[in-house]
Protein backbone atom coordinates (compact mmCIF):
# COMPACT_ATOMS: atom_id res chain seq x y z
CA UNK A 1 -33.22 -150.87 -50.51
CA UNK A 2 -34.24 -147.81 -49.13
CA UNK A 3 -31.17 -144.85 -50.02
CA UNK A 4 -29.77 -142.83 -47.07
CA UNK A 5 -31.60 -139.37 -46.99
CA UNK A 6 -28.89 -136.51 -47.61
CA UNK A 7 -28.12 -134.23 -44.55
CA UNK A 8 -28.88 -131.26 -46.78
CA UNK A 9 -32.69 -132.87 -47.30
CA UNK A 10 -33.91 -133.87 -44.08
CA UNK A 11 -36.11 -132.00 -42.39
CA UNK A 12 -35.74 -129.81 -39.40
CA UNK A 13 -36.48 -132.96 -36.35
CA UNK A 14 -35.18 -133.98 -33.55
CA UNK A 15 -35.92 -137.60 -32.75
CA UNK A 16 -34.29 -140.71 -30.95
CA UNK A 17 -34.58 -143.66 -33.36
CA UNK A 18 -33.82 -146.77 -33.13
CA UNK A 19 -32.14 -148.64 -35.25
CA UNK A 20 -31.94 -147.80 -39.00
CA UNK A 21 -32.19 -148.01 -42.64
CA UNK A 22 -30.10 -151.05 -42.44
CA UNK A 23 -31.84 -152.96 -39.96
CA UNK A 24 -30.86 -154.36 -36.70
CA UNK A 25 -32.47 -156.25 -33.78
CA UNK A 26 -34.35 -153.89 -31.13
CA UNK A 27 -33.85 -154.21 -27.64
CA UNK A 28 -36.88 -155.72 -26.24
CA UNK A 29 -37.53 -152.74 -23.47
CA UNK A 30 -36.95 -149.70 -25.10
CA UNK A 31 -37.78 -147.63 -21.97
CA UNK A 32 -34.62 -147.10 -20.86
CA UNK A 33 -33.24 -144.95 -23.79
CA UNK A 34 -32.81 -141.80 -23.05
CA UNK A 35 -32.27 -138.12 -25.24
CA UNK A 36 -31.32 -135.29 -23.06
CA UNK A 37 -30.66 -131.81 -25.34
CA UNK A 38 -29.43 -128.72 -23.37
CA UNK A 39 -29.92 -126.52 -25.95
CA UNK A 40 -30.23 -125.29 -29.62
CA UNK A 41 -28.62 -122.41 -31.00
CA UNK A 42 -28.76 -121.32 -34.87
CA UNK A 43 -27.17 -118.36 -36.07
CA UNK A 44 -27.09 -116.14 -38.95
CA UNK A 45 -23.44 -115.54 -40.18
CA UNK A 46 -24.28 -113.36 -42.43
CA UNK A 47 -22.40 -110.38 -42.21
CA UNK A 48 -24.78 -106.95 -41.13
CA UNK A 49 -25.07 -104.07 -43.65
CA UNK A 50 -22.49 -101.45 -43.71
CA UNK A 51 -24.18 -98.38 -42.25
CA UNK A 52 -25.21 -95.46 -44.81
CA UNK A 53 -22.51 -92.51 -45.22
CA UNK A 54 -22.79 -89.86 -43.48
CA UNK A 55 -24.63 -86.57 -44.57
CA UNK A 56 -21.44 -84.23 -45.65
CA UNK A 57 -20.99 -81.97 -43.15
CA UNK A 58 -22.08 -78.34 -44.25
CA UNK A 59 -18.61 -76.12 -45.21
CA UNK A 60 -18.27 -73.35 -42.36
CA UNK A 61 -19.03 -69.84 -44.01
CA UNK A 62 -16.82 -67.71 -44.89
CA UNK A 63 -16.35 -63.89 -46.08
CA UNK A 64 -19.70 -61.61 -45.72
CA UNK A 65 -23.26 -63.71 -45.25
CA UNK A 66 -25.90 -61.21 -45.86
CA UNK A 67 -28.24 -62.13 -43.34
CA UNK A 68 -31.10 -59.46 -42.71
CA UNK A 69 -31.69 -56.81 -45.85
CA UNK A 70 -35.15 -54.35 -46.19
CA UNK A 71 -35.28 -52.64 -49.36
CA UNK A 72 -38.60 -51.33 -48.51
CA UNK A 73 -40.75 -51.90 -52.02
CA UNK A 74 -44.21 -50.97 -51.13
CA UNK A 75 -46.14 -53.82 -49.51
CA UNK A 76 -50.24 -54.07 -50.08
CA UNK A 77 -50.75 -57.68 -47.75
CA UNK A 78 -53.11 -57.67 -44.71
CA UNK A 79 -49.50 -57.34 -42.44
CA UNK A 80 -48.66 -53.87 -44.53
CA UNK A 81 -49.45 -50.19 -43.13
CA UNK A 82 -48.08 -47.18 -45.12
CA UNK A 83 -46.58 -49.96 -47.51
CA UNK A 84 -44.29 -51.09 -44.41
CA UNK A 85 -44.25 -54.91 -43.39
CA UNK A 86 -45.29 -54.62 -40.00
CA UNK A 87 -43.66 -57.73 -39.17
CA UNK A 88 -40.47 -55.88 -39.15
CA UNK A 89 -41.46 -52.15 -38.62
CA UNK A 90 -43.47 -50.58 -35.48
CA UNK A 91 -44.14 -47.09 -34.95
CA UNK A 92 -42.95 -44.80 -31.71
CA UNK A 93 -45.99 -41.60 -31.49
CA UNK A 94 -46.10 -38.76 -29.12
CA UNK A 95 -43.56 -37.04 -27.51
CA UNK A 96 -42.05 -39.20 -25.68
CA UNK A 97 -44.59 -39.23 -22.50
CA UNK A 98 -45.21 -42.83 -22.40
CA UNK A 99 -42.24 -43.07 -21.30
CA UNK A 100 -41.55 -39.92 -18.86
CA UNK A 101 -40.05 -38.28 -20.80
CA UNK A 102 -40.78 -34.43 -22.23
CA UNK A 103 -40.20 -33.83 -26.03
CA UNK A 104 -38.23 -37.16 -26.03
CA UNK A 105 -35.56 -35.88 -23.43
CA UNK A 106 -33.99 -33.97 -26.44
CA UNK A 107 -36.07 -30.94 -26.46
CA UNK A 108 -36.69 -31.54 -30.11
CA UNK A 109 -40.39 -29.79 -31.46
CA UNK A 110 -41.22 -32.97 -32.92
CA UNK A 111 -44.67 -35.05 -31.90
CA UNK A 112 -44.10 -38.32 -34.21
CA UNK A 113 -47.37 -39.84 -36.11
CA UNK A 114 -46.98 -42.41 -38.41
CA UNK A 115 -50.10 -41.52 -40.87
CA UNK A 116 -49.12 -41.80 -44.78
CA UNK A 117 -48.12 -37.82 -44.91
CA UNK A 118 -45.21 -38.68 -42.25
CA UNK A 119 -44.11 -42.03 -42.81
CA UNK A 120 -44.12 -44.69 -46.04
CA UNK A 121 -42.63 -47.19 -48.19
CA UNK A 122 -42.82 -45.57 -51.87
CA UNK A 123 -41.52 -46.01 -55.46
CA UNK A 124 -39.73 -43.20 -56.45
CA UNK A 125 -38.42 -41.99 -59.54
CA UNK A 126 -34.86 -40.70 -58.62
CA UNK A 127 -33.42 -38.45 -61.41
CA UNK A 128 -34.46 -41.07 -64.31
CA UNK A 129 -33.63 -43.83 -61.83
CA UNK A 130 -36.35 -46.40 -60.24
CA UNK A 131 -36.26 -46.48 -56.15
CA UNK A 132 -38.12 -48.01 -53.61
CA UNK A 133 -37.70 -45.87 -50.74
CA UNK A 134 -38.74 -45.02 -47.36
CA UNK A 135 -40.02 -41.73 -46.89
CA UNK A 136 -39.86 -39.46 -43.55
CA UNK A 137 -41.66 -36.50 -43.75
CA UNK A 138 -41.26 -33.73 -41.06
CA UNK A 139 -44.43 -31.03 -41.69
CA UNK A 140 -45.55 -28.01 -39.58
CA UNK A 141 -49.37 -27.04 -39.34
CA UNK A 142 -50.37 -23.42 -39.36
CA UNK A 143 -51.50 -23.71 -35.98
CA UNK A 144 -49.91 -25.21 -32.55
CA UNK A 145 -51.65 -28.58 -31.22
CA UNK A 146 -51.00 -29.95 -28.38
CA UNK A 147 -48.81 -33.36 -27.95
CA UNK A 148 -48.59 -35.42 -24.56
CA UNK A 149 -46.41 -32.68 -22.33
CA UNK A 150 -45.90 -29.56 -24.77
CA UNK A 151 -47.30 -27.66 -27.73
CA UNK A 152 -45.70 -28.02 -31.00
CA UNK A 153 -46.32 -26.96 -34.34
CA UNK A 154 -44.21 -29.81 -36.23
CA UNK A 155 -45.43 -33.67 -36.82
CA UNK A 156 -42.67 -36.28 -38.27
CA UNK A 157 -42.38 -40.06 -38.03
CA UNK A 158 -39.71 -42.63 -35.67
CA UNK A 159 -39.88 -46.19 -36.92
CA UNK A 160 -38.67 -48.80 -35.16
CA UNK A 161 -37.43 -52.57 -35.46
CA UNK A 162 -38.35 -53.22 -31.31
CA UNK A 163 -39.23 -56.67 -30.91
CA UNK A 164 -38.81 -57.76 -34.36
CA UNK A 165 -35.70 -57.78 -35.75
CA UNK A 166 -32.43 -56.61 -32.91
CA UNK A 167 -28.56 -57.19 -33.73
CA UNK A 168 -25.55 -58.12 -32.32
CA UNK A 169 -22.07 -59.92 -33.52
CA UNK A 170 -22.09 -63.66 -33.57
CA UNK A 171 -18.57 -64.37 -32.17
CA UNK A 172 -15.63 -62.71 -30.72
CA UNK A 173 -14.29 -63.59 -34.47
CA UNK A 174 -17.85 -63.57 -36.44
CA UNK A 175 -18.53 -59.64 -36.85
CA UNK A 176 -21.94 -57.61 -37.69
CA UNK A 177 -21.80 -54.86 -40.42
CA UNK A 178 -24.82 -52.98 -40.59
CA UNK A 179 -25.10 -50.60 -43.78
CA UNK A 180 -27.52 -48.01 -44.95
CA UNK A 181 -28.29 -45.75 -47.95
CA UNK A 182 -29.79 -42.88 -47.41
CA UNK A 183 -30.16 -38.95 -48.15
CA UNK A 184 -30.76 -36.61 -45.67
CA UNK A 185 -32.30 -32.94 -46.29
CA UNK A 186 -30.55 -29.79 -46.58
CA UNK A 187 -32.79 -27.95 -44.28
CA UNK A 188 -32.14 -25.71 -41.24
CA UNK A 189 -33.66 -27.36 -37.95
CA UNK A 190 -33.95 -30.92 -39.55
CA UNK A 191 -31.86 -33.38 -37.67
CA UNK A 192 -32.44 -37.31 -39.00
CA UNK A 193 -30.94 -39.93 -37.72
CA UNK A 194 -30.50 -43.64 -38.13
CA UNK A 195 -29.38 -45.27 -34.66
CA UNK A 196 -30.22 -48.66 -32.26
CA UNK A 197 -31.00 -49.03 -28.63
CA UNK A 198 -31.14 -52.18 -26.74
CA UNK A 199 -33.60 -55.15 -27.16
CA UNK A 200 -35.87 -55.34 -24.86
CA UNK A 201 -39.42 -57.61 -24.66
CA UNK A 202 -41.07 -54.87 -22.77
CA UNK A 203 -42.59 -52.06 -24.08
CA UNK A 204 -43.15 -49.49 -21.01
CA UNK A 205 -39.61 -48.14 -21.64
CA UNK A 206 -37.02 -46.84 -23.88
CA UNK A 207 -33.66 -47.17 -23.78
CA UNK A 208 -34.17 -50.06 -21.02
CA UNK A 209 -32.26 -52.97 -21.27
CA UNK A 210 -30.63 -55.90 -19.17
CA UNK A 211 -28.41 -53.22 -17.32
CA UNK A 212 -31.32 -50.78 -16.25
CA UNK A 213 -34.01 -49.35 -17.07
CA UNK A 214 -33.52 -46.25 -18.69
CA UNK A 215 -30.92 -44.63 -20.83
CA UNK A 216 -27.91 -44.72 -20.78
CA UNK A 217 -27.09 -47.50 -19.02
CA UNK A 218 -27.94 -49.96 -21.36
CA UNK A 219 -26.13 -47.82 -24.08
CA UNK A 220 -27.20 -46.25 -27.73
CA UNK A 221 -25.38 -46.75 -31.04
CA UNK A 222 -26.33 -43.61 -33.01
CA UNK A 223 -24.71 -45.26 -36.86
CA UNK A 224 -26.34 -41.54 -38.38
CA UNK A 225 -27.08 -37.89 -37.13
CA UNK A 226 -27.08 -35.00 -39.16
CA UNK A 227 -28.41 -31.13 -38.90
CA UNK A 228 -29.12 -28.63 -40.79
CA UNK A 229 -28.12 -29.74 -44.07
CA UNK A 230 -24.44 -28.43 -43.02
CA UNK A 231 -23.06 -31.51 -44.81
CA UNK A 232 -21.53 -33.32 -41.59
CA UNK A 233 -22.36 -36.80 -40.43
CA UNK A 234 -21.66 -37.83 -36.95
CA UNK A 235 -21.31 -41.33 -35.42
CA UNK A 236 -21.46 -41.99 -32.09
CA UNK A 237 -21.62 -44.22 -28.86
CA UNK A 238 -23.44 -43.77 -26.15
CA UNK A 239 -22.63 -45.34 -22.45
CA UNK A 240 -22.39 -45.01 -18.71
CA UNK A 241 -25.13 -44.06 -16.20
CA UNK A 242 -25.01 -44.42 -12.25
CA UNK A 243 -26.27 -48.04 -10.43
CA UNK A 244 -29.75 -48.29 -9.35
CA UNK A 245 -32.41 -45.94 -10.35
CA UNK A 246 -29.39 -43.09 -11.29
CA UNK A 247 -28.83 -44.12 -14.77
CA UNK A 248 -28.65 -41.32 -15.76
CA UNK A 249 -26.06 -39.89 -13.81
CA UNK A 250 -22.43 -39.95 -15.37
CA UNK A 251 -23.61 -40.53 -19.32
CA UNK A 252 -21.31 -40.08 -21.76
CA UNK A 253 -20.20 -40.47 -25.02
CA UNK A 254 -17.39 -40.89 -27.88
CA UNK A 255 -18.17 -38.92 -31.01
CA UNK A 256 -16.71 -38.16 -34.69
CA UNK A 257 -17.78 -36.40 -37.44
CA UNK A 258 -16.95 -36.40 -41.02
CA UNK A 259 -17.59 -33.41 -42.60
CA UNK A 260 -18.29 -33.24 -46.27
CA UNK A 261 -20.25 -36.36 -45.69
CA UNK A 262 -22.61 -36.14 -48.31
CA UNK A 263 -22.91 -33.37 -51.04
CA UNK A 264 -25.77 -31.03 -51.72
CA UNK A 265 -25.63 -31.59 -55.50
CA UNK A 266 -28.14 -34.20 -54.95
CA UNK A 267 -31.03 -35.46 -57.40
CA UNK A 268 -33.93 -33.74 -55.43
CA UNK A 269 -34.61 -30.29 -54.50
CA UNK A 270 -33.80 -29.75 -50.85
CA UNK A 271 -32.11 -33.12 -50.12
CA UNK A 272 -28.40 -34.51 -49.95
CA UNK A 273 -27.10 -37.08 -52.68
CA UNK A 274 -26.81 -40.57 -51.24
CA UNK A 275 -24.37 -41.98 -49.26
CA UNK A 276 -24.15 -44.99 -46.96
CA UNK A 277 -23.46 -45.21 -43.14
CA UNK A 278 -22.00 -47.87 -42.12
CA UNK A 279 -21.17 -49.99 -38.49
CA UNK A 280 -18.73 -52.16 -37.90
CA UNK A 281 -19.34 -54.21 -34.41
CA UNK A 282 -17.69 -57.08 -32.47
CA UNK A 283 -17.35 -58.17 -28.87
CA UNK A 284 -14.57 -55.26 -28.10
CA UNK A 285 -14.24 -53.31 -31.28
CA UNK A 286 -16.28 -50.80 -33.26
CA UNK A 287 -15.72 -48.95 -36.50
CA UNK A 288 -17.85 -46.20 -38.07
CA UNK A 289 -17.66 -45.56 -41.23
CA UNK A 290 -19.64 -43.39 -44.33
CA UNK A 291 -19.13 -45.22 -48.15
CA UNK A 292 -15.84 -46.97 -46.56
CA UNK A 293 -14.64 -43.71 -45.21
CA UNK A 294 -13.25 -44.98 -41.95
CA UNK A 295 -14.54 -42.43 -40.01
CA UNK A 296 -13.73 -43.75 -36.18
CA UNK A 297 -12.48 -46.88 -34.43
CA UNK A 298 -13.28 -47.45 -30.47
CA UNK A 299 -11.71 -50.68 -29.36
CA UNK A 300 -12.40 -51.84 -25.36
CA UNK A 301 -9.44 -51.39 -23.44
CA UNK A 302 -8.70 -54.10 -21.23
CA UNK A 303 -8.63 -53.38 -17.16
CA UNK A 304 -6.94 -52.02 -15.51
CA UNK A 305 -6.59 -49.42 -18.16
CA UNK A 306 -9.50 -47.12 -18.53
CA UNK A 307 -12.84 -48.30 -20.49
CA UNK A 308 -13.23 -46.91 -23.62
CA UNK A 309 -17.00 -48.05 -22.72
CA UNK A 310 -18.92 -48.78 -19.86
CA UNK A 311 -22.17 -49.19 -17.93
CA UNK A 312 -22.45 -48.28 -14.22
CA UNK A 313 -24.88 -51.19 -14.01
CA UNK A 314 -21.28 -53.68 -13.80
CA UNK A 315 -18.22 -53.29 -13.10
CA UNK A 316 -15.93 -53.56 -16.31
CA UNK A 317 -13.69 -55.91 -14.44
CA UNK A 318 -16.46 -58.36 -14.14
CA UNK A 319 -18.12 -57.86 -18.02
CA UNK A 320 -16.03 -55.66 -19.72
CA UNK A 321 -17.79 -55.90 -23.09
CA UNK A 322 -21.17 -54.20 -21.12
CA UNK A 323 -22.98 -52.95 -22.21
CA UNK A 324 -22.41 -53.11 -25.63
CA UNK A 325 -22.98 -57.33 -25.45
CA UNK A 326 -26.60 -57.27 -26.12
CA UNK A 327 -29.17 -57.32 -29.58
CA UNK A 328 -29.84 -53.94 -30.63
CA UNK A 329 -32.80 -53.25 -32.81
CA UNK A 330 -33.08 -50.49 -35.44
CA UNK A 331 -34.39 -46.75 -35.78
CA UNK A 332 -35.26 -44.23 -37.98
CA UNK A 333 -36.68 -40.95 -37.11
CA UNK A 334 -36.36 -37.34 -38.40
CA UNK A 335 -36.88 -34.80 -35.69
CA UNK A 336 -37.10 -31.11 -35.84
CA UNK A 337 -34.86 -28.69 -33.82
CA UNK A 338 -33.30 -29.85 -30.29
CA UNK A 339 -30.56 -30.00 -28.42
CA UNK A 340 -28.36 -31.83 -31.51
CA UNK A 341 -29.45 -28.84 -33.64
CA UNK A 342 -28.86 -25.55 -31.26
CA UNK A 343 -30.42 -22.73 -31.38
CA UNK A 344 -31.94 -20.56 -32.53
CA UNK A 345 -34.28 -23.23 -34.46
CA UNK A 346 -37.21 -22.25 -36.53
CA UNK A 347 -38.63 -25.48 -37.87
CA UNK A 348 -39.18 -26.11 -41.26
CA UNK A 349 -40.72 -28.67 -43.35
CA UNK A 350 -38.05 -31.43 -44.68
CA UNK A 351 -38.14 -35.37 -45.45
CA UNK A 352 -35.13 -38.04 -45.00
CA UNK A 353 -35.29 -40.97 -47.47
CA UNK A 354 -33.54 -44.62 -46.88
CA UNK A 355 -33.11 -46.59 -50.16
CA UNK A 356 -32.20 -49.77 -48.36
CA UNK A 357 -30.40 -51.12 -44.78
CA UNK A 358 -28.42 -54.77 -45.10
CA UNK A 359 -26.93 -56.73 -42.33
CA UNK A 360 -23.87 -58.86 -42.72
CA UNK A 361 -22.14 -61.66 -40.73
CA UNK A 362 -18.87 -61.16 -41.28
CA UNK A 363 -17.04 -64.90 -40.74
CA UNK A 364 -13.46 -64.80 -40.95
């Protein structure tokens, strides 16, 4: 006798039999059965994978994130000139006539070249001490020469971050400090400086930005001026200007100086010792300040109290923060005599060394 076949080992069929394993008699006409299936389903109980973690979220910063720093050691690549990447340094030549302007608006002698004798990144050995440095060199030839508008005597260097590396804070709580070492020289008519102006992606103007285009409107953060040698440091900002093409009507400016800045004991002959300039810069507050020395703090007052700073591109009631709400990029420049550095002025040979700039975000 033939066993029943398990459920578990039959096939997958479907079929109408008729009768069975264990016999029976079959209906002569067979035509008139009938199977009728609507339909088959089979499903998979099984239950799905649980979904892989998620990637840890990354912990917010905190404290000081250094996150831009040029120590300048000498370069030799195909993107190096004077030992300068050029991917983060330009060069500003002439007098200023490019841009209409006569001795760079600041009656200074200087016509700025950027050939090895004026401007480089150099290993120096700094009173037994190891330095990579940049180098400014302000010389005088025996003879006069002429540059764009005007005669001069005097040849320097102005280097310049424009369109490769500009600044600004992150956050009305995320600040920018920007921080530089330097020594300046103890020389009559010498006037260095280490300052920003806007960002801008053209290149037919300075001191344009998004609120004009010309100085002052867009505004100038000068973190660096000294003259003379006479030990002072000044810090300053820059700001106003007219609407339209009168920008430069109604400029003005909020200055301090810290005198005894630097001391003249330094390591070389005929420069300062170190020190370090520093900026301080959010949405509505500033602070200047020289190795910590608080030196000045300028925070926006709100309307309708006066501006401590303003462009007369907007009103303050509409940005207030204008126009000090934009990147700035970076310069360096040593000029020679000028409006900074009165007169008389006889100009003189002198050189301004950086040993490094940083840039911090400053999270909370």
């Amino acid at each position: 006798m033939a066993r029943p076949v398990p459920e578990s080992e039959r096939p997958d069929m479907l079929n109408l039999g008729i009768c069975g394993w264990s016999g029976c008699t079959a209906p002569a006409d067979t035509s008139t059965m009938t199977m009728q299936v609507d339909w088959i389903r089979a499903y998979d109980m099984t239950p799905p994978p649980s979904p892989p973690p998620s990637p840890p979220t990354a912990p917010h910063p905190t404290g000081p994130q250094l996150c831009w720093i040029e120590e300048f050691s000498p370069c030799t690549t195909s993107n190096c000139y004077n030992g300068l990447d050029t991917n983060r340094w330009g060069f500003e030549t002439g007098d200023g006539s490019q841009y209409g302007l006569t001795q760079w608006g600041t009656t200074e002698n200087t016509c700025y070249s950027n050939t090895t004798k004026e401007v480089r990144a150099e290993n120096i050995n700094d009173g037994g001490v190891s330095r990579s440095v940049l180098t400014i060199n302000a010389w005088n030839s025996k003879t006069m020469f002429s540059c764009g508008n005007f005669r001069t005597t005097t040849r320097s260097a102005r280097m310049i971050s424009r369109n490769k590396a500009a600044f600004r804070y992150l956050d009305n709580t995320t600040l920018l400090l920007i921080e530089a070492r330097m020594r300046v020289p103890l020389t009559a008519s010498a006037w260095p400086a280490f300052w920003m102006l806007p960002g801008m992606p053209r290149t037919n103007c300075v001191g344009c930005s998004a609120y004009g285009d010309g100085w002052c409107n867009g505004g100038e953060v000068d973190i660096m001026e000294a003259k003379n040698g006479d030990g002072i440091v000044n810090q300053t900002l820059h700001f106003g200007g007219g609407s339209g093409a009168n920008f430069y009507v109604g400029c003005t400016y909020t200055t301090r100086e810290l005198r005894s800045a630097y001391s003249s004991a330094g390591t070389a002959a005929g420069m300062s010792s170190w020190f370090t300039a520093q900026l301080e810069w959010g949405g509505s507050y500033f602070k200047f300040m020289i190795d910590g020395v608080i030196v000045s703090s300028l925070v926006q007052s709100p309307p309708p109290a006066a501006p401590t700073w303003y462009t007369g591109a907007v009103s303050t009631s509409s940005n207030p923060l204008a126009p000090f709400d934009k990147p700035f990029y970076l310069i360096a420049n040593l000029a020679v005599c000028g409006n900074f550095v009165g007169k008389p002025c006889t100009p003189a040979d002198s050189t301004f060394q950086i040993d490094w700039i940083k840039v911090w975000d400053l999270y909370p």
